[in-house]
Structure formats: C-alpha cells, structure tokens
N, C-alpha and C. Protein backbone atom coordinates (compact mmCIF):
# COMPACT_ATOMS: atom_id res chain seq x y z
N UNK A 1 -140.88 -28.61 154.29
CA UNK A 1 -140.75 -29.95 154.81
C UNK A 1 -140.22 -30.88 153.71
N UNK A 2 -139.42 -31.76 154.25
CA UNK A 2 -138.81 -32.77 153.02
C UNK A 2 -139.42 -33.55 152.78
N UNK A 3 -141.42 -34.39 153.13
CA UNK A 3 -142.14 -35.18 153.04
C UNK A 3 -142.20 -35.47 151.59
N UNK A 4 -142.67 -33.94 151.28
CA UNK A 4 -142.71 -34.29 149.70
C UNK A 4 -141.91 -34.89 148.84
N UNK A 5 -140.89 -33.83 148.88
CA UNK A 5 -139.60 -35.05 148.14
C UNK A 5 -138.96 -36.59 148.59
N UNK A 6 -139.56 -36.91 149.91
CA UNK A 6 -139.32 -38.18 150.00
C UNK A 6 -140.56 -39.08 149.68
N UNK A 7 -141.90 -38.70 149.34
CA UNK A 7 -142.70 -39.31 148.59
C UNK A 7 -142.79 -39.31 147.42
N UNK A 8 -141.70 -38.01 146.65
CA UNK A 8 -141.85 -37.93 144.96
C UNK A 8 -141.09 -38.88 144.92
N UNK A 9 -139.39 -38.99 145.25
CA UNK A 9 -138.80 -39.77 145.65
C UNK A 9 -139.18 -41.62 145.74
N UNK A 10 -139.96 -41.78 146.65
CA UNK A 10 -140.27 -43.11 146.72
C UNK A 10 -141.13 -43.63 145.48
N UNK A 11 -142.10 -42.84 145.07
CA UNK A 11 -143.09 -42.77 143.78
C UNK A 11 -142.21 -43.26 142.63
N UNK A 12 -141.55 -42.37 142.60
CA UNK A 12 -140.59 -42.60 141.20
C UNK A 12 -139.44 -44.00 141.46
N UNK A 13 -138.92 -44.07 142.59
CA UNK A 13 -138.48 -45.78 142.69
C UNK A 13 -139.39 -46.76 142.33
N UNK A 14 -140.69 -46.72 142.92
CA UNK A 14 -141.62 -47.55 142.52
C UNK A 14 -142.37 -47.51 141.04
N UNK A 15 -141.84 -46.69 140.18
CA UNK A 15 -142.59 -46.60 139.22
C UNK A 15 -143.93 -45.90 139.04
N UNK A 16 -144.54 -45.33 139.70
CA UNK A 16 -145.75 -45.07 140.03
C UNK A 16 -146.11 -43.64 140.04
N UNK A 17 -147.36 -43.76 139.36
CA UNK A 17 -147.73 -42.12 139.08
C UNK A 17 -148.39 -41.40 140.18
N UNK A 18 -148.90 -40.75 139.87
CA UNK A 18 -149.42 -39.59 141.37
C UNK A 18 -150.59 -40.33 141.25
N UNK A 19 -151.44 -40.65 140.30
CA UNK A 19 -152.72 -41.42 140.49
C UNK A 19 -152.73 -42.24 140.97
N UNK A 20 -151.52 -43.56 140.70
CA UNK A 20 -151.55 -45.23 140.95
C UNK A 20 -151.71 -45.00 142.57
N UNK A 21 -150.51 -43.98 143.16
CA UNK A 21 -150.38 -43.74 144.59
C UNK A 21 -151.71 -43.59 145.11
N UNK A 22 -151.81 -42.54 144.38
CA UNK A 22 -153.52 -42.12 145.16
C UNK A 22 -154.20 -43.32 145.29
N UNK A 23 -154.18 -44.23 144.09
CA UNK A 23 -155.41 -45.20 144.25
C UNK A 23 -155.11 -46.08 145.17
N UNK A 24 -153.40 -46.34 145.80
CA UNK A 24 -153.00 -47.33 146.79
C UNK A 24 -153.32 -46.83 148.15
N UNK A 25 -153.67 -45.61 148.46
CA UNK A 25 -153.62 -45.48 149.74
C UNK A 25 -154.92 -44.83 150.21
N UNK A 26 -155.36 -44.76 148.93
CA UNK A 26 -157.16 -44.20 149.14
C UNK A 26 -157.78 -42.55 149.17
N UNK A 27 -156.68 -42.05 148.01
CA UNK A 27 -156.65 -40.00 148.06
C UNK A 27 -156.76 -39.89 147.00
N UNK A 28 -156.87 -38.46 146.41
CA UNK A 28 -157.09 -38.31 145.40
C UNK A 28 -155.42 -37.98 145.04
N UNK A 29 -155.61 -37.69 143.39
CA UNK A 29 -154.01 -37.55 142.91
C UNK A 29 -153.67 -36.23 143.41
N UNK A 30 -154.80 -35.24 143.45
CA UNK A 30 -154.00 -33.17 144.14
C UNK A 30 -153.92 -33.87 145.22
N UNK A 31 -154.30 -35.13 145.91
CA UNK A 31 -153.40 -34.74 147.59
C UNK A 31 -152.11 -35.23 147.21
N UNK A 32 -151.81 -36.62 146.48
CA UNK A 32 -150.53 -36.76 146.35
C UNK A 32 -149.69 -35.82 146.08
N UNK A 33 -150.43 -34.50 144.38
CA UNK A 33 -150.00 -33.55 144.54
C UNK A 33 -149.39 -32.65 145.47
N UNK A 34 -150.46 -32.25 145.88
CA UNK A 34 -150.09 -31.09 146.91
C UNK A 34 -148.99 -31.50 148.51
N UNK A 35 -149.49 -33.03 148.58
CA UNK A 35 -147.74 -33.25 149.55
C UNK A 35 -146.44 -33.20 149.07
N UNK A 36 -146.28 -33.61 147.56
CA UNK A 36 -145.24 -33.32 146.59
C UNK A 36 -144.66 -32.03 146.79
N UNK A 37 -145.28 -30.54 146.85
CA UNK A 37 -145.44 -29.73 146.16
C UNK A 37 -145.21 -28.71 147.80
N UNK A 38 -145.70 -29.49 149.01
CA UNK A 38 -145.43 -28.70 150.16
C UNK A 38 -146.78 -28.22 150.48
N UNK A 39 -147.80 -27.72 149.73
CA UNK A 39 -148.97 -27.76 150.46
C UNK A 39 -149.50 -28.06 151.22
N UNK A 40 -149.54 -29.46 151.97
CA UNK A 40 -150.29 -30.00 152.98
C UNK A 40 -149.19 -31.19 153.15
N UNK A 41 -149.65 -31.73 154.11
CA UNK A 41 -148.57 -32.62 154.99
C UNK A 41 -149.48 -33.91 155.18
N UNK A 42 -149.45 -34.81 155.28
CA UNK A 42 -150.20 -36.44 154.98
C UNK A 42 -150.37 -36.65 156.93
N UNK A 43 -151.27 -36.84 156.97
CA UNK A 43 -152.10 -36.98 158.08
C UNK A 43 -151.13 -38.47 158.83
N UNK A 44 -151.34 -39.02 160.03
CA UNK A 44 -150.43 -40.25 160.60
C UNK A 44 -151.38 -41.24 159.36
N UNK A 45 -152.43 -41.88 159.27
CA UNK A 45 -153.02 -43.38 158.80
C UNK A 45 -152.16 -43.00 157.35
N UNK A 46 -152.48 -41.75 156.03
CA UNK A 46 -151.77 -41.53 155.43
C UNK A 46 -150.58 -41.93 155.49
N UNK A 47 -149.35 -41.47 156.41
CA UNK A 47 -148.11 -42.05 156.46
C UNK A 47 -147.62 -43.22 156.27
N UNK A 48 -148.61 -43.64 157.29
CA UNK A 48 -148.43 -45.44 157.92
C UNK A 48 -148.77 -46.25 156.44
N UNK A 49 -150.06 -45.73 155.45
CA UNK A 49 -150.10 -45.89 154.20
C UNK A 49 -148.90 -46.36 153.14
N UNK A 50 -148.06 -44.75 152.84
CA UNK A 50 -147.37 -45.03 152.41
C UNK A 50 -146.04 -45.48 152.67
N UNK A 51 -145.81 -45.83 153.64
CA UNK A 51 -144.90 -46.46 154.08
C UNK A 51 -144.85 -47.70 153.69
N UNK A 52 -145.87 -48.37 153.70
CA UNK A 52 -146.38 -49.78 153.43
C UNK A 52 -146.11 -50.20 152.02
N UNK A 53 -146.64 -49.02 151.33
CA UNK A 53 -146.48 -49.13 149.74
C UNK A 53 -144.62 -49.16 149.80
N UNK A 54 -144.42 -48.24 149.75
CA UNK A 54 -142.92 -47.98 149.71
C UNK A 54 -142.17 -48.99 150.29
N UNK A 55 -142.36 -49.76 151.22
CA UNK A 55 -141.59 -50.91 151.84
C UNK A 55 -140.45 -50.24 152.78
N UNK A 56 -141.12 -48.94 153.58
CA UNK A 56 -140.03 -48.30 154.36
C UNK A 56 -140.81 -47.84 155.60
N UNK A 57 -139.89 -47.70 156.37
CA UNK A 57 -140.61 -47.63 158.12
C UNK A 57 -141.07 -46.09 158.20
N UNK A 58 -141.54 -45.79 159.25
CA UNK A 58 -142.13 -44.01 159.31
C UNK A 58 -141.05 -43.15 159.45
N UNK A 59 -140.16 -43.86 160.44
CA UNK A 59 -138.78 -42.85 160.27
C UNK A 59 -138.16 -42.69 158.99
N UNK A 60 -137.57 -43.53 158.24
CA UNK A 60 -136.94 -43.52 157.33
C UNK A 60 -138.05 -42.40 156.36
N UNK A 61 -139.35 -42.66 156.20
CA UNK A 61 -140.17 -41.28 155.64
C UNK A 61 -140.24 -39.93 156.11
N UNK A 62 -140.02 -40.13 157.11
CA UNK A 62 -140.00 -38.62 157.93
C UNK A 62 -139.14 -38.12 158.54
N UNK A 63 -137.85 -38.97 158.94
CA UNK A 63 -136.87 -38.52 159.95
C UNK A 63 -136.25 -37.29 159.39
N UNK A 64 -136.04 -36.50 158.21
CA UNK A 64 -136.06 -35.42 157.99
C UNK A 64 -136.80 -34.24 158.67
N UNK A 65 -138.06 -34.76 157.98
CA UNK A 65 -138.57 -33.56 158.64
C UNK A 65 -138.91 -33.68 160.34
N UNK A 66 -138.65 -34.58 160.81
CA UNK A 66 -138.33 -34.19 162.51
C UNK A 66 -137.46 -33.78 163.33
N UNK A 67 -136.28 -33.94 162.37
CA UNK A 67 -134.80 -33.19 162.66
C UNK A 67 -135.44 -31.53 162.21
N UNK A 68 -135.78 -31.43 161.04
CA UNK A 68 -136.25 -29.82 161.32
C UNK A 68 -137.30 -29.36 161.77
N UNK A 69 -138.48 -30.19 162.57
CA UNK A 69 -139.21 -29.66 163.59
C UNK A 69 -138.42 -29.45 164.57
N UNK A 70 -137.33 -30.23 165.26
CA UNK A 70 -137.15 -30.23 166.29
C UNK A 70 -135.96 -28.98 166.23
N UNK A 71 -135.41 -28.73 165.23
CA UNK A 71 -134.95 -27.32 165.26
C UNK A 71 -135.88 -26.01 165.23
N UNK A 72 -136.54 -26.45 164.87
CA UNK A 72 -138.04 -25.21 164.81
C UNK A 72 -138.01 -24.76 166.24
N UNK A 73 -138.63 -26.16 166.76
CA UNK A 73 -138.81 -25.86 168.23
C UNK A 73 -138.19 -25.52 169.24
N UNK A 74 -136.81 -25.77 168.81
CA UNK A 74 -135.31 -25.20 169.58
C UNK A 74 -135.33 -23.55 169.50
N UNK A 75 -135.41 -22.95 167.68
CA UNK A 75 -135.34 -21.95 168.04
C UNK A 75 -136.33 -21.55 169.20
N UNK A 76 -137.95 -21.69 168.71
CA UNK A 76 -138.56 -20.85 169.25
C UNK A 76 -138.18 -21.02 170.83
N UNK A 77 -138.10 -22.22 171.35
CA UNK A 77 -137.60 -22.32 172.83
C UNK A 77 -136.34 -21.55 173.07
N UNK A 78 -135.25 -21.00 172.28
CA UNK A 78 -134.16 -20.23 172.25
C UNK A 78 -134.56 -18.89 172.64
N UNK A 79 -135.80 -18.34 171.62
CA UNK A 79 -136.14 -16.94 171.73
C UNK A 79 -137.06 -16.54 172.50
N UNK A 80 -137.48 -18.09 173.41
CA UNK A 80 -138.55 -17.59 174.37
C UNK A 80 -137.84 -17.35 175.84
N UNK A 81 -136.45 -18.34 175.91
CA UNK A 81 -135.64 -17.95 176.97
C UNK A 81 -134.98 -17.08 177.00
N UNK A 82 -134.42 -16.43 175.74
CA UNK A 82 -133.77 -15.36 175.55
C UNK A 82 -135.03 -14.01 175.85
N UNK A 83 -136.17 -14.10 175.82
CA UNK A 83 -136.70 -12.63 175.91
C UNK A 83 -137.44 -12.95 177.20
N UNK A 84 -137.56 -14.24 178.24
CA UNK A 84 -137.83 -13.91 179.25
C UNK A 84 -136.71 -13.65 179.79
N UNK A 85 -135.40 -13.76 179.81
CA UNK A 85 -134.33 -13.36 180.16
C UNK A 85 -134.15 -11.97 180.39
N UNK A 86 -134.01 -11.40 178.94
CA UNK A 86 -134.42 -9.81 179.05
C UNK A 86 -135.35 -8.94 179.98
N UNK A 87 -136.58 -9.72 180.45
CA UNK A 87 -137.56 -9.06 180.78
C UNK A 87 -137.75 -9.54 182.44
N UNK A 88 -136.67 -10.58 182.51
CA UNK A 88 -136.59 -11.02 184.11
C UNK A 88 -135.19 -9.98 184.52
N UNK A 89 -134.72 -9.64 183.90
CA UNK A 89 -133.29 -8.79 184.05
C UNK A 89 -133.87 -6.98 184.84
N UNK A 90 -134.65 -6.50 183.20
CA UNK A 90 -134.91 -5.25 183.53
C UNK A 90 -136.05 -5.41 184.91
N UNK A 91 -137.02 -6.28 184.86
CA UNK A 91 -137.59 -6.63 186.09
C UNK A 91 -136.97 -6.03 187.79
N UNK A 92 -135.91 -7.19 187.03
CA UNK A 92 -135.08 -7.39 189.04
C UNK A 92 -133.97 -5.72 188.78
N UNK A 93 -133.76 -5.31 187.56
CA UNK A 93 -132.63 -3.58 188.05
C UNK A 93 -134.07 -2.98 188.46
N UNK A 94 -135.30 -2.77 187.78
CA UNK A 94 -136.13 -2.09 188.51
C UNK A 94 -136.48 -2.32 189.99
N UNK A 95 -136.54 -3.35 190.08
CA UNK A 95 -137.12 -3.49 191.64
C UNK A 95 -136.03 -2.97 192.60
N UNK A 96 -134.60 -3.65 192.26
CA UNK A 96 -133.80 -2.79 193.12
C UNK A 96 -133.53 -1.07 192.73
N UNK A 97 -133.75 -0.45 192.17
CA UNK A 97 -134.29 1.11 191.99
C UNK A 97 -134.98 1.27 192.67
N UNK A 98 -136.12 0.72 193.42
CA UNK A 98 -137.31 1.40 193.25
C UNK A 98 -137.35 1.62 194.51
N UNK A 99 -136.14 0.42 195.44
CA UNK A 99 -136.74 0.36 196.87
C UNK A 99 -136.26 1.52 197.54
N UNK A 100 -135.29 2.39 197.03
CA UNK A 100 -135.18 3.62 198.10
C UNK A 100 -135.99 4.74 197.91
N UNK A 101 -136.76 5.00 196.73
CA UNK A 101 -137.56 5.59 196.68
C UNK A 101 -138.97 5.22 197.33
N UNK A 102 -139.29 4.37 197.30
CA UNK A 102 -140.11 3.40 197.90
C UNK A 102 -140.42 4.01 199.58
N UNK A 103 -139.11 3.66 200.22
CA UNK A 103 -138.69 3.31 201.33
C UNK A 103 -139.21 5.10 202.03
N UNK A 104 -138.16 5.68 201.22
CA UNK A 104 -138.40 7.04 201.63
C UNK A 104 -139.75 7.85 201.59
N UNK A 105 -140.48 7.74 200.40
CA UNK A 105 -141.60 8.49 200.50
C UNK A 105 -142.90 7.63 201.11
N UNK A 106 -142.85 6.22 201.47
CA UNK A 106 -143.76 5.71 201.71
C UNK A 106 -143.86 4.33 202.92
N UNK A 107 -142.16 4.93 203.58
CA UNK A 107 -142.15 4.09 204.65
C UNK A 107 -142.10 2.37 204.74
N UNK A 108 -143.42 2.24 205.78
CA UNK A 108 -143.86 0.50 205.85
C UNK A 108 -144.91 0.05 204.36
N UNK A 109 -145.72 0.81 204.33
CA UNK A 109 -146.69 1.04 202.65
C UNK A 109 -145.08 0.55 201.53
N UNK A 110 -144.59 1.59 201.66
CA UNK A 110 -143.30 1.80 200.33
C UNK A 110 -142.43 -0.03 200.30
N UNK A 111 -142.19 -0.59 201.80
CA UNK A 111 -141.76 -1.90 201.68
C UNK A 111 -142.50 -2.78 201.30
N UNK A 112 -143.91 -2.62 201.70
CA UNK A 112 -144.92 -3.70 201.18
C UNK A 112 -145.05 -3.55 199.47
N UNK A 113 -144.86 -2.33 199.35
CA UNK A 113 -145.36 -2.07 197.34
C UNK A 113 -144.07 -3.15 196.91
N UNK A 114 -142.68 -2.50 197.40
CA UNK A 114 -141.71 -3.30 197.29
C UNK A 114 -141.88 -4.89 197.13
N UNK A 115 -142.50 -5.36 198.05
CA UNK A 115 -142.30 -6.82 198.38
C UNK A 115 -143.15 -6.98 196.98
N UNK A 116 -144.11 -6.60 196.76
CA UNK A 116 -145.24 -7.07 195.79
C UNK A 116 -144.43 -7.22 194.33
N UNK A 117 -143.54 -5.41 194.54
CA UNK A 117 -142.47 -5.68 193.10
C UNK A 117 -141.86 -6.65 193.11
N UNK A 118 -141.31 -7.52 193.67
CA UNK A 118 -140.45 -8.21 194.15
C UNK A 118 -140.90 -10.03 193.18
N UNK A 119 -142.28 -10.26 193.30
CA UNK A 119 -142.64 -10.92 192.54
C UNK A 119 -142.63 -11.03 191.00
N UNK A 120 -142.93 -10.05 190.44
CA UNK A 120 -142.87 -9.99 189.18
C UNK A 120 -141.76 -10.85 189.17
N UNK A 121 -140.55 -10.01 189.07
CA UNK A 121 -139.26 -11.04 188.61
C UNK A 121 -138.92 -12.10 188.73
N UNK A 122 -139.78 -12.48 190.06
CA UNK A 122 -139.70 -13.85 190.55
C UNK A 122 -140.41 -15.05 189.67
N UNK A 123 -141.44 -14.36 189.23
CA UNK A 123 -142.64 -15.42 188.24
C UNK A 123 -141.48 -15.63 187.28
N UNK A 124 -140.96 -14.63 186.21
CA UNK A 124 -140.26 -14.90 185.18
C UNK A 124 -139.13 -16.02 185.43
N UNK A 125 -138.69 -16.01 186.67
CA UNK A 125 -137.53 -16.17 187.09
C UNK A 125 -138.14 -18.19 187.09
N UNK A 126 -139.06 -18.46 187.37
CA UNK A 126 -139.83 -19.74 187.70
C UNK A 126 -139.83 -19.88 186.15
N UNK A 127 -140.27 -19.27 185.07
CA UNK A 127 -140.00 -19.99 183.97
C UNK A 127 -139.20 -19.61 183.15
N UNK A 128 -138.13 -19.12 183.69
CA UNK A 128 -137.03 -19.50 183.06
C UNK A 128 -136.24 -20.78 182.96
N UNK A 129 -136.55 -20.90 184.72
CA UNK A 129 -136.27 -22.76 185.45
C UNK A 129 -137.06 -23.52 184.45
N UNK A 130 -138.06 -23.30 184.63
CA UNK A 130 -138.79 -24.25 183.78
C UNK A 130 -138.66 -24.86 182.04
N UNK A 131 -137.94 -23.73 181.57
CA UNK A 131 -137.75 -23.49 180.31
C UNK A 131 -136.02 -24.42 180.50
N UNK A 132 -135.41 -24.10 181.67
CA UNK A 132 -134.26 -24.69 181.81
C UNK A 132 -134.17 -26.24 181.89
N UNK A 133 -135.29 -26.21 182.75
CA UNK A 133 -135.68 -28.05 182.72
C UNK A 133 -135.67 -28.25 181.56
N UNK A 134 -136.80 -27.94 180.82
CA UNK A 134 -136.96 -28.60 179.80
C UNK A 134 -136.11 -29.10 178.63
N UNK A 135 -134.91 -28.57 178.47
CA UNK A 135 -134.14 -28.11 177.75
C UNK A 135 -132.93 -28.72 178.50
N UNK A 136 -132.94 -29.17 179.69
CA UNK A 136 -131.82 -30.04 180.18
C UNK A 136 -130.08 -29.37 180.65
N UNK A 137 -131.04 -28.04 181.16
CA UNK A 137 -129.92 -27.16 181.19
C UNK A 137 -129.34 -26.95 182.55
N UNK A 138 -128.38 -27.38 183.32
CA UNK A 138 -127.71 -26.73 184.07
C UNK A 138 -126.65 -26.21 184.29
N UNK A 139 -125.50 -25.99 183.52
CA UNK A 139 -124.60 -25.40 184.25
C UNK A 139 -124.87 -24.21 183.21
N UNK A 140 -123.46 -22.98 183.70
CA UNK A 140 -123.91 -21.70 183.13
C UNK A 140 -122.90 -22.15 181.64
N UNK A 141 -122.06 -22.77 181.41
CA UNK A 141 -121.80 -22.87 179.78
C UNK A 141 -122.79 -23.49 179.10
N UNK A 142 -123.79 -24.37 179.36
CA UNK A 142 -125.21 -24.58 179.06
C UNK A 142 -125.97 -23.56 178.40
N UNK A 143 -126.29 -22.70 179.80
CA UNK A 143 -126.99 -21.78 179.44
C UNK A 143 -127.10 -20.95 178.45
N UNK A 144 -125.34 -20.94 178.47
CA UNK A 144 -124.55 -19.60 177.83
C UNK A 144 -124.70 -20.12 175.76
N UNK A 145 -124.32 -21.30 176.14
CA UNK A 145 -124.79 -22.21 174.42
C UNK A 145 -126.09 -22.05 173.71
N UNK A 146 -126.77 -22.54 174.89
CA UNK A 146 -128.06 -22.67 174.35
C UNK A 146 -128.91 -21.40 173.73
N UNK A 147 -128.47 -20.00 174.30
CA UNK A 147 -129.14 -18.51 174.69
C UNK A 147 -128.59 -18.36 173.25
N UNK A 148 -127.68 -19.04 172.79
CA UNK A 148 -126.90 -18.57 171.41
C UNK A 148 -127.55 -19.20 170.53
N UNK A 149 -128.56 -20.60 170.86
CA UNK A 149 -128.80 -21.37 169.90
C UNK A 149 -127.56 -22.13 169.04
N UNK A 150 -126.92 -22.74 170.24
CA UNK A 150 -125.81 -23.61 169.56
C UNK A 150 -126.00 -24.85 170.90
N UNK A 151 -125.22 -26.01 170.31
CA UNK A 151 -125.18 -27.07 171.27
C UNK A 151 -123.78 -27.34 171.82
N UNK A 152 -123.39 -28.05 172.73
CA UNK A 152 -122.50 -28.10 173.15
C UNK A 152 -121.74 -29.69 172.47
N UNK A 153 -120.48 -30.05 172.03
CA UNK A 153 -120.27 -31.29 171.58
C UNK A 153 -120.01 -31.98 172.83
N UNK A 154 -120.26 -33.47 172.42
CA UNK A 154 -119.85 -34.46 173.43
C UNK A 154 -119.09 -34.49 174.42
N UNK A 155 -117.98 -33.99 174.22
CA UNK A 155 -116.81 -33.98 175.35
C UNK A 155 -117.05 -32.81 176.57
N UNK A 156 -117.58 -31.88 175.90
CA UNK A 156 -117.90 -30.42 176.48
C UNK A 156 -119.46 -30.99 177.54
N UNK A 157 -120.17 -31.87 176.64
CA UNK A 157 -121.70 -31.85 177.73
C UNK A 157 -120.96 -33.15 179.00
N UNK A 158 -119.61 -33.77 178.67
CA UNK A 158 -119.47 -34.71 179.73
C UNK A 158 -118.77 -33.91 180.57
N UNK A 159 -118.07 -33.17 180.40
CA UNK A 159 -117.47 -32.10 181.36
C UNK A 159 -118.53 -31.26 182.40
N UNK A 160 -119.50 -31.10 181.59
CA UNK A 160 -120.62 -30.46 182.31
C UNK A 160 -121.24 -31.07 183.11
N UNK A 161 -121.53 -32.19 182.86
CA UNK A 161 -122.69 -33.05 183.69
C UNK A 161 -121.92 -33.63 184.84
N UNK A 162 -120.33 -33.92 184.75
CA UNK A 162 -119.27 -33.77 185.92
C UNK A 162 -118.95 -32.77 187.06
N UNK A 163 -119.66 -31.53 186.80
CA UNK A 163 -119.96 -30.69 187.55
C UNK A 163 -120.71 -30.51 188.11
N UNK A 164 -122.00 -31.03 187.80
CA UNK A 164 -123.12 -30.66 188.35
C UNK A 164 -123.55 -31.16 189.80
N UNK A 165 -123.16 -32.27 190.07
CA UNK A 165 -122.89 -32.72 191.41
C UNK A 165 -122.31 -31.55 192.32
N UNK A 166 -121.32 -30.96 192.13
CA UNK A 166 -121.43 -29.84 192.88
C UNK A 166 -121.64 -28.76 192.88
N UNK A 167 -122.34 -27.80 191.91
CA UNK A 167 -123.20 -26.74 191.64
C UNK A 167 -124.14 -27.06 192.49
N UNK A 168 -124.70 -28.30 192.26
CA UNK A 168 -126.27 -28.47 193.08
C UNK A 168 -125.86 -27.79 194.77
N UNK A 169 -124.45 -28.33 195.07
CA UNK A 169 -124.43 -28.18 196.69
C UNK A 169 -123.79 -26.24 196.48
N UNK A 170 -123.38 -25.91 195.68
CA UNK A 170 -123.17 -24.52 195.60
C UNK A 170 -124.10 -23.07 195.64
N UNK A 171 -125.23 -24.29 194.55
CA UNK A 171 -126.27 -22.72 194.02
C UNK A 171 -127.21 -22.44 195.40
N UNK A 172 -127.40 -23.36 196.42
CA UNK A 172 -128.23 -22.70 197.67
C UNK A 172 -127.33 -21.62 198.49
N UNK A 173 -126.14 -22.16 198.34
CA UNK A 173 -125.31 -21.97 199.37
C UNK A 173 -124.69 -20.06 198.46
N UNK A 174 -124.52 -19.90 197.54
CA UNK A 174 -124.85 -18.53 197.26
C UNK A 174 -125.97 -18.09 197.17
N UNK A 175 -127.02 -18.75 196.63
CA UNK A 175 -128.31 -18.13 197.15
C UNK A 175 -128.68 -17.36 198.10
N UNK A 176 -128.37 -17.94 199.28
CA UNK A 176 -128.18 -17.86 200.84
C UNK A 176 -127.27 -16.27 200.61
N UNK A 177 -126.48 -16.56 200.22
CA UNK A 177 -125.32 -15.73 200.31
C UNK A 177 -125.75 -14.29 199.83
N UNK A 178 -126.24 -14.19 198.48
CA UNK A 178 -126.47 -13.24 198.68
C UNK A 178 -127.74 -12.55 198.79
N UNK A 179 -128.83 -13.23 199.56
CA UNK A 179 -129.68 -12.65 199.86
C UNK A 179 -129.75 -12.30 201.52
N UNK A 180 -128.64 -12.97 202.13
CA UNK A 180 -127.95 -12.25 203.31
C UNK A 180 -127.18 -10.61 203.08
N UNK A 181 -126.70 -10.39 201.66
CA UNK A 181 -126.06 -9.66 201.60
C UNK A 181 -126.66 -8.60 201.33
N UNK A 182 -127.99 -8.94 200.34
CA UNK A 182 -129.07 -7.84 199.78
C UNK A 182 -130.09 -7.80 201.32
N UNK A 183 -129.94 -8.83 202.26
CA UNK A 183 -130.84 -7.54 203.64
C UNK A 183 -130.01 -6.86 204.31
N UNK A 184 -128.34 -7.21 204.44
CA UNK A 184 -127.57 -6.33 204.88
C UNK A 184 -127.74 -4.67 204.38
N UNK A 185 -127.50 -4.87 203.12
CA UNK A 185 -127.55 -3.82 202.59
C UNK A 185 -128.67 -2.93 202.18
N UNK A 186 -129.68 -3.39 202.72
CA UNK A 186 -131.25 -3.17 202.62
C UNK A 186 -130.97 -1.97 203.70
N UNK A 187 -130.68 -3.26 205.34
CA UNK A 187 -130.76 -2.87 206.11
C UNK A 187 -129.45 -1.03 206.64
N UNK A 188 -128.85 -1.44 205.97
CA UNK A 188 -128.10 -0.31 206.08
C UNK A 188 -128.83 0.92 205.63
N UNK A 189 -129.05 0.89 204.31
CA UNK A 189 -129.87 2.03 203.88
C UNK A 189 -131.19 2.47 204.59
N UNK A 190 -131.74 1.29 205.01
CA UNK A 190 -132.88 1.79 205.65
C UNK A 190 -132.52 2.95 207.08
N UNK A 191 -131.26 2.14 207.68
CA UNK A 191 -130.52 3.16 209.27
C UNK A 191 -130.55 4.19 208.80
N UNK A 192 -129.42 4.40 207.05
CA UNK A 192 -129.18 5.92 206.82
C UNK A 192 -130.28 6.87 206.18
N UNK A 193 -130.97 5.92 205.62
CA UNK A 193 -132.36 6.92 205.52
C UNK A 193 -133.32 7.58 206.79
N UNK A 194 -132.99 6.87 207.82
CA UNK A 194 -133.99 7.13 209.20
C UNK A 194 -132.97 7.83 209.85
C-alpha cells in the first residue's frame, strides 16, 4: 500500500519525526513506524488525524491506495467470473450429454433426473448475471474485455452502451429461439429413440 510513503512523505514536508507525529495524533512512534514500513494500515479516526496535521484531505492521503484496492477487487471479480464461467460451461456440455442416456435407460425417471441436471447450470448461470451487474456489463465486447481483465476506452464503452437498447429487445427473442430449438430437437430424439 502507498499509505506509508505518503505519510513518510508528508512527515518529512512537515519537518517532523515519527515521535512528534505520534504525539499529534495520539500513537505511539512503532505505529507511525510500522504504517511507514507497510505493516499495518491507520485505522479511519487515525486518517482523518493525519490529514489534519498534514493540511490535506483523505483522498489526496489515500487515493493511491484505492486505485489499487479497486484493482485488487477487479482482479478477484475477473477470476471469479472467469471460473464460474468455466464451471457454468462444462455444467450445461454435461447436461446436454446426459439427456440421451438419461432418456433411454430411464425413460420419464431419466427426464425428471434431467430436469434436476438442468439446474445446476442454471444457478451458476444467475451469478454470472449477477457478477455481470455488478460490474456493469452488457454487451458481449464487455464481457469479452473484462474476462481478460482489461477495460474498454471511452469511445469503445460509448459504442457499447449505443447498442444496448437493442440487445435488450434481441436477447429474449433468441432466448426464445433457441430453447424452441433445443425442445425441437429434444423432441426428435425422443420419436427416434421410441
């Protein structure tokens, strides 16, 4: 975290030793230490503290290190969509595997096990959305950025958000589409299996 060096930093503009600090904001000198140094991180009243001393606002003390929390949290939100991705993928090729075997050795039983498989992928599939909300993602060059852990520049996210007006009226309307197409084809196999 860059706290430290923006409090060694401010210390040394002000003239001031690790003790004087300590004694202005009410710590001992190892805490001034140890925030210097990366050990421990200064609590909010702490902050608001030295801020006061320093004659500088909380951002200007910290806006560093919230630009690299908030990359922290990007990745991990990167690698949590990326491996429910993976695991909503192999999910839904299994379930469609499974149903003619299913079908054949176990009939009306074999469609119901089916239907039940059928969920799994579906849960993942709900937070992936969710993970998509959050993250402000809709179109698929979105997706496709973000899964990389890259952002899209300005011109590229206005192009996107120009689209989205009609994706919204698109994505039911294949939805529809092909889950008409997956009972067609359900239904076929089921004739040629019987």
């Amino acid at each position: 975290m860059e706290i430290g060096s923006q409090i060694k930093k401010y210390r040394g503009a002000q003239g001031l030793s690790q003790e004087a600090l300590a004694e202005k904001i009410f710590v001992t000198r190892q805490t001034i230490s140890n925030w210097e140094t990366g050990k421990s991180y200064p609590d909010v009243h702490s902050l608001m503290l030295l801020g006061g001393v320093f004659n500088v606002s909380l951002d200007q003390l910290v806006k560093e290190d919230i630009d690299i929390m908030k990359k922290e949290i990007n990745k991990a939100d990167v690698a949590e969509f990326n491996r429910l991705g993976r695991i909503f993928s192999i999910m839904f090729v299994f379930s469609l595997l499974a149903f003619i075997p299913l079908y054949v050795f176990l009939k009306t039983t074999g469609l119901t096990i089916w239907a039940g498989l059928n969920l799994i992928p579906l849960g993942f599939g709900f937070r992936l959305e969710k993970l998509k909300k959050a993250n402000d993602l809709h179109t698929y060059r979105e997706i496709v950025a973000f899964s990389e852990g890259k952002t899209l520049d300005d011109i590229q996210t206005q192009r996107e958000i120009g689209k989205r007006p009609y994706q919204a009226v698109l994505k039911p309307l294949a939805g529809a589409a092909a889950g008409l197409v997956a009972a067609a084809i359900a239904g076929l196999l089921i004739k040629l299996i019987n």
